[in-house]
Protein backbone atom coordinates (compact mmCIF):
# COMPACT_ATOMS: atom_id res chain seq x y z
CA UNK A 1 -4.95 5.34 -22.06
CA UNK A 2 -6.44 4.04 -18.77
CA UNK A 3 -8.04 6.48 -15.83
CA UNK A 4 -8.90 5.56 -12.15
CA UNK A 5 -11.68 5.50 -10.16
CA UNK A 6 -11.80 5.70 -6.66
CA UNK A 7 -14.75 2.81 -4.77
CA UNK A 8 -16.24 2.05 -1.46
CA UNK A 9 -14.95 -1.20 -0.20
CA UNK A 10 -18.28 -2.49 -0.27
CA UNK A 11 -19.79 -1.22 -3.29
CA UNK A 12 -21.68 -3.04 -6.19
CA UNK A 13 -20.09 -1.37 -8.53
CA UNK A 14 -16.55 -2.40 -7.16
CA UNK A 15 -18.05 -5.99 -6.78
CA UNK A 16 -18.95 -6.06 -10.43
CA UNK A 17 -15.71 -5.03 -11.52
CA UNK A 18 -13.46 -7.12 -9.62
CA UNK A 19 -14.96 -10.15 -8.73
CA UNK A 20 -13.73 -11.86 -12.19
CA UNK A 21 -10.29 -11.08 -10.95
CA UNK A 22 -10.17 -11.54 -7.66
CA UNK A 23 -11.74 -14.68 -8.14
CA UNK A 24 -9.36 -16.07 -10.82
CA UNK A 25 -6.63 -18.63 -10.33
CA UNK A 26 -3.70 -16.41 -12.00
CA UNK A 27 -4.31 -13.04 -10.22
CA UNK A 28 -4.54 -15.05 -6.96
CA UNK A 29 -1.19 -16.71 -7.78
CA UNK A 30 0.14 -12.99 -8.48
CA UNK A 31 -1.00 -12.42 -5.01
CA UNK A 32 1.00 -15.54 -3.39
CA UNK A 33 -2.74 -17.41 -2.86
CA UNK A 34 -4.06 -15.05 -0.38
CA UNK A 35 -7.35 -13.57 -0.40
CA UNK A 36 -8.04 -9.99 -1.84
CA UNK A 37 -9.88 -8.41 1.24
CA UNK A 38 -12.64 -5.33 1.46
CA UNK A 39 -15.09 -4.30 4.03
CA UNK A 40 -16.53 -0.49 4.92
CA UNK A 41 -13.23 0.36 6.04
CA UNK A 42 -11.55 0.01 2.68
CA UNK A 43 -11.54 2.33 -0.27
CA UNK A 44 -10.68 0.48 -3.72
CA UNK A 45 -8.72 2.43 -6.43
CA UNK A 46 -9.38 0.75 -9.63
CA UNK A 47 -7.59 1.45 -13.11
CA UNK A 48 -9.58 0.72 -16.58
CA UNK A 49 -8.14 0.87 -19.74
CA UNK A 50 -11.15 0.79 -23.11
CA UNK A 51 -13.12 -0.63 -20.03
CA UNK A 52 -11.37 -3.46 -18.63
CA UNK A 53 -9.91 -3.52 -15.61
CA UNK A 54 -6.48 -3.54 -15.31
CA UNK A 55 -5.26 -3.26 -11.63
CA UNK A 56 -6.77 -1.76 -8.43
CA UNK A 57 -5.02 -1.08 -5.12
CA UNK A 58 -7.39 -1.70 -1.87
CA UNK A 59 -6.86 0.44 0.69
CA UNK A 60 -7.73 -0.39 4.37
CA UNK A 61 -8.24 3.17 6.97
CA UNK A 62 -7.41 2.12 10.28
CA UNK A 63 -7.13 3.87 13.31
CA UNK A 64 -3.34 5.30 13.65
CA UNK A 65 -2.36 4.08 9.70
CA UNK A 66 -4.03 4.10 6.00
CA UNK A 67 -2.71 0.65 4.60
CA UNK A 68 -2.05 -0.59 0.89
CA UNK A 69 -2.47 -4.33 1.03
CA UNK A 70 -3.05 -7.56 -1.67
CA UNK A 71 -3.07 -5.04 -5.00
CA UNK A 72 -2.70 -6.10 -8.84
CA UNK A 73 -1.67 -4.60 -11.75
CA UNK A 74 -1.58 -6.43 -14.68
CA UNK A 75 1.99 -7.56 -16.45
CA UNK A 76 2.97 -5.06 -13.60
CA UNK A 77 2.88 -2.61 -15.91
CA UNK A 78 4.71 0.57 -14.52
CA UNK A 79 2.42 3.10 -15.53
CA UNK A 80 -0.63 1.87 -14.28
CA UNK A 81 1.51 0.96 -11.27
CA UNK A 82 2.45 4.36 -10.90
CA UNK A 83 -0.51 5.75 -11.68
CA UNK A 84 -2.04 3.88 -8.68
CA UNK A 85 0.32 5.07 -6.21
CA UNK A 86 0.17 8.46 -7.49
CA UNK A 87 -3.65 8.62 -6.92
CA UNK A 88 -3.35 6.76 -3.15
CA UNK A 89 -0.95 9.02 -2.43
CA UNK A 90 -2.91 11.88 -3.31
CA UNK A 91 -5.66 11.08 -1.91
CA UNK A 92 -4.24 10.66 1.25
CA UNK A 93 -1.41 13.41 1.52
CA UNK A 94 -3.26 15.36 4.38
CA UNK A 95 -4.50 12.33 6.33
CA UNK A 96 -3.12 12.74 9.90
CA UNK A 97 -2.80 9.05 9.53
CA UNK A 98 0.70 7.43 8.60
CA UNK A 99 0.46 5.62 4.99
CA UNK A 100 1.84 2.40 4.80
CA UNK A 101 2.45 -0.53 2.29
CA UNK A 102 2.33 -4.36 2.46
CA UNK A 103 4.52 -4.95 -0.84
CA UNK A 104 6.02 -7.52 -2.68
CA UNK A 105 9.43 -7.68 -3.23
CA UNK A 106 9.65 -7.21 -6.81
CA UNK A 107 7.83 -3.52 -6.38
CA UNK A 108 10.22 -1.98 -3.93
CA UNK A 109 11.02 0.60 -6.94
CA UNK A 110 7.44 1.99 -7.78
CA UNK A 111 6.79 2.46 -3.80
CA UNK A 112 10.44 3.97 -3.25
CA UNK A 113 9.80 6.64 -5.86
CA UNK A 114 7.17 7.68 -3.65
CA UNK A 115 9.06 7.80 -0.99
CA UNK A 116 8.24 4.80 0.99
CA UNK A 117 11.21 3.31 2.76
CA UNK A 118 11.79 -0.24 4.10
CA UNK A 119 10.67 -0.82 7.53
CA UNK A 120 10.40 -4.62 7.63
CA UNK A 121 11.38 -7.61 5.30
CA UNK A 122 9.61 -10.60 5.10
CA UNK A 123 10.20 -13.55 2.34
CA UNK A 124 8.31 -12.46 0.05
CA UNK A 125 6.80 -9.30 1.28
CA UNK A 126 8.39 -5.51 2.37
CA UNK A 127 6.48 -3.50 4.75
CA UNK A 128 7.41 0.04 3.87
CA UNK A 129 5.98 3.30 5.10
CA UNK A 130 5.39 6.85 3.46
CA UNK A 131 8.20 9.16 4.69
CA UNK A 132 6.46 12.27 5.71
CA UNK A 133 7.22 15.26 4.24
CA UNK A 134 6.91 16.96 7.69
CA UNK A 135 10.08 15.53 8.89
């Protein structure tokens, strides 16, 4: 079973935890060769299964929209996958902010089921946003 923590963007801990991934060839190539990003405006949610990492979603607050950008999840497994959303979308369900998405392609399924909808398409990437349950 694997359980997620929620980290400051700039943390040690999160450093310590991630820096073996973000720095390695394959998880960059998962991510098309861009850089995974964090700063004080980002909050990191981090899945571990017996320990080891096994995907994180950074999350960037800015000012009008909460953002979910350059995540992994490992063999894109769809529990952990869900598991991340579920605890983003949580965390963030009374947030007068709008919650958006930055997502490749091949995810479109684990972000619609949370009802994030298409609002741009790029080659490789979607950018979706949260539909809000107030409308």
């Amino acid at each position: 079973m694997w359980k997620i923590i929620k980290m400051a963007g700039t943390s040690q801990e999160l450093y310590k935890c991630v820096a073996p991934l973000v720095m390695n060839p394959e998880i960059l190539k998962y991510n098309h060769n861009y850089p995974f990003k964090t700063g004080e405006s980002f909050i990191w949610f981090v899945a571990f299964q017996q320990g080891k990492v096994v995907g994180f979603f950074p999350v960037e607050i800015r000012k009008k929209a909460i953002v979910i950008n350059n995540y992994y999840v490992e063999n894109d497994d769809e529990s952990v996958f869900s598991g991340l959303l579920e605890a983003v979308v949580d965390e963030f369900q009374d947030a007068d902010k709008t919650l958006e998405a930055v997502v490749q392609k091949v995810h479109e399924s684990f972000f619609s089921v949370q009802k994030f909808e298409v609002e741009r398409t790029w080659s490789t990437y979607l950018k979706m946003r949260r539909k809000n349950e107030k409308d």
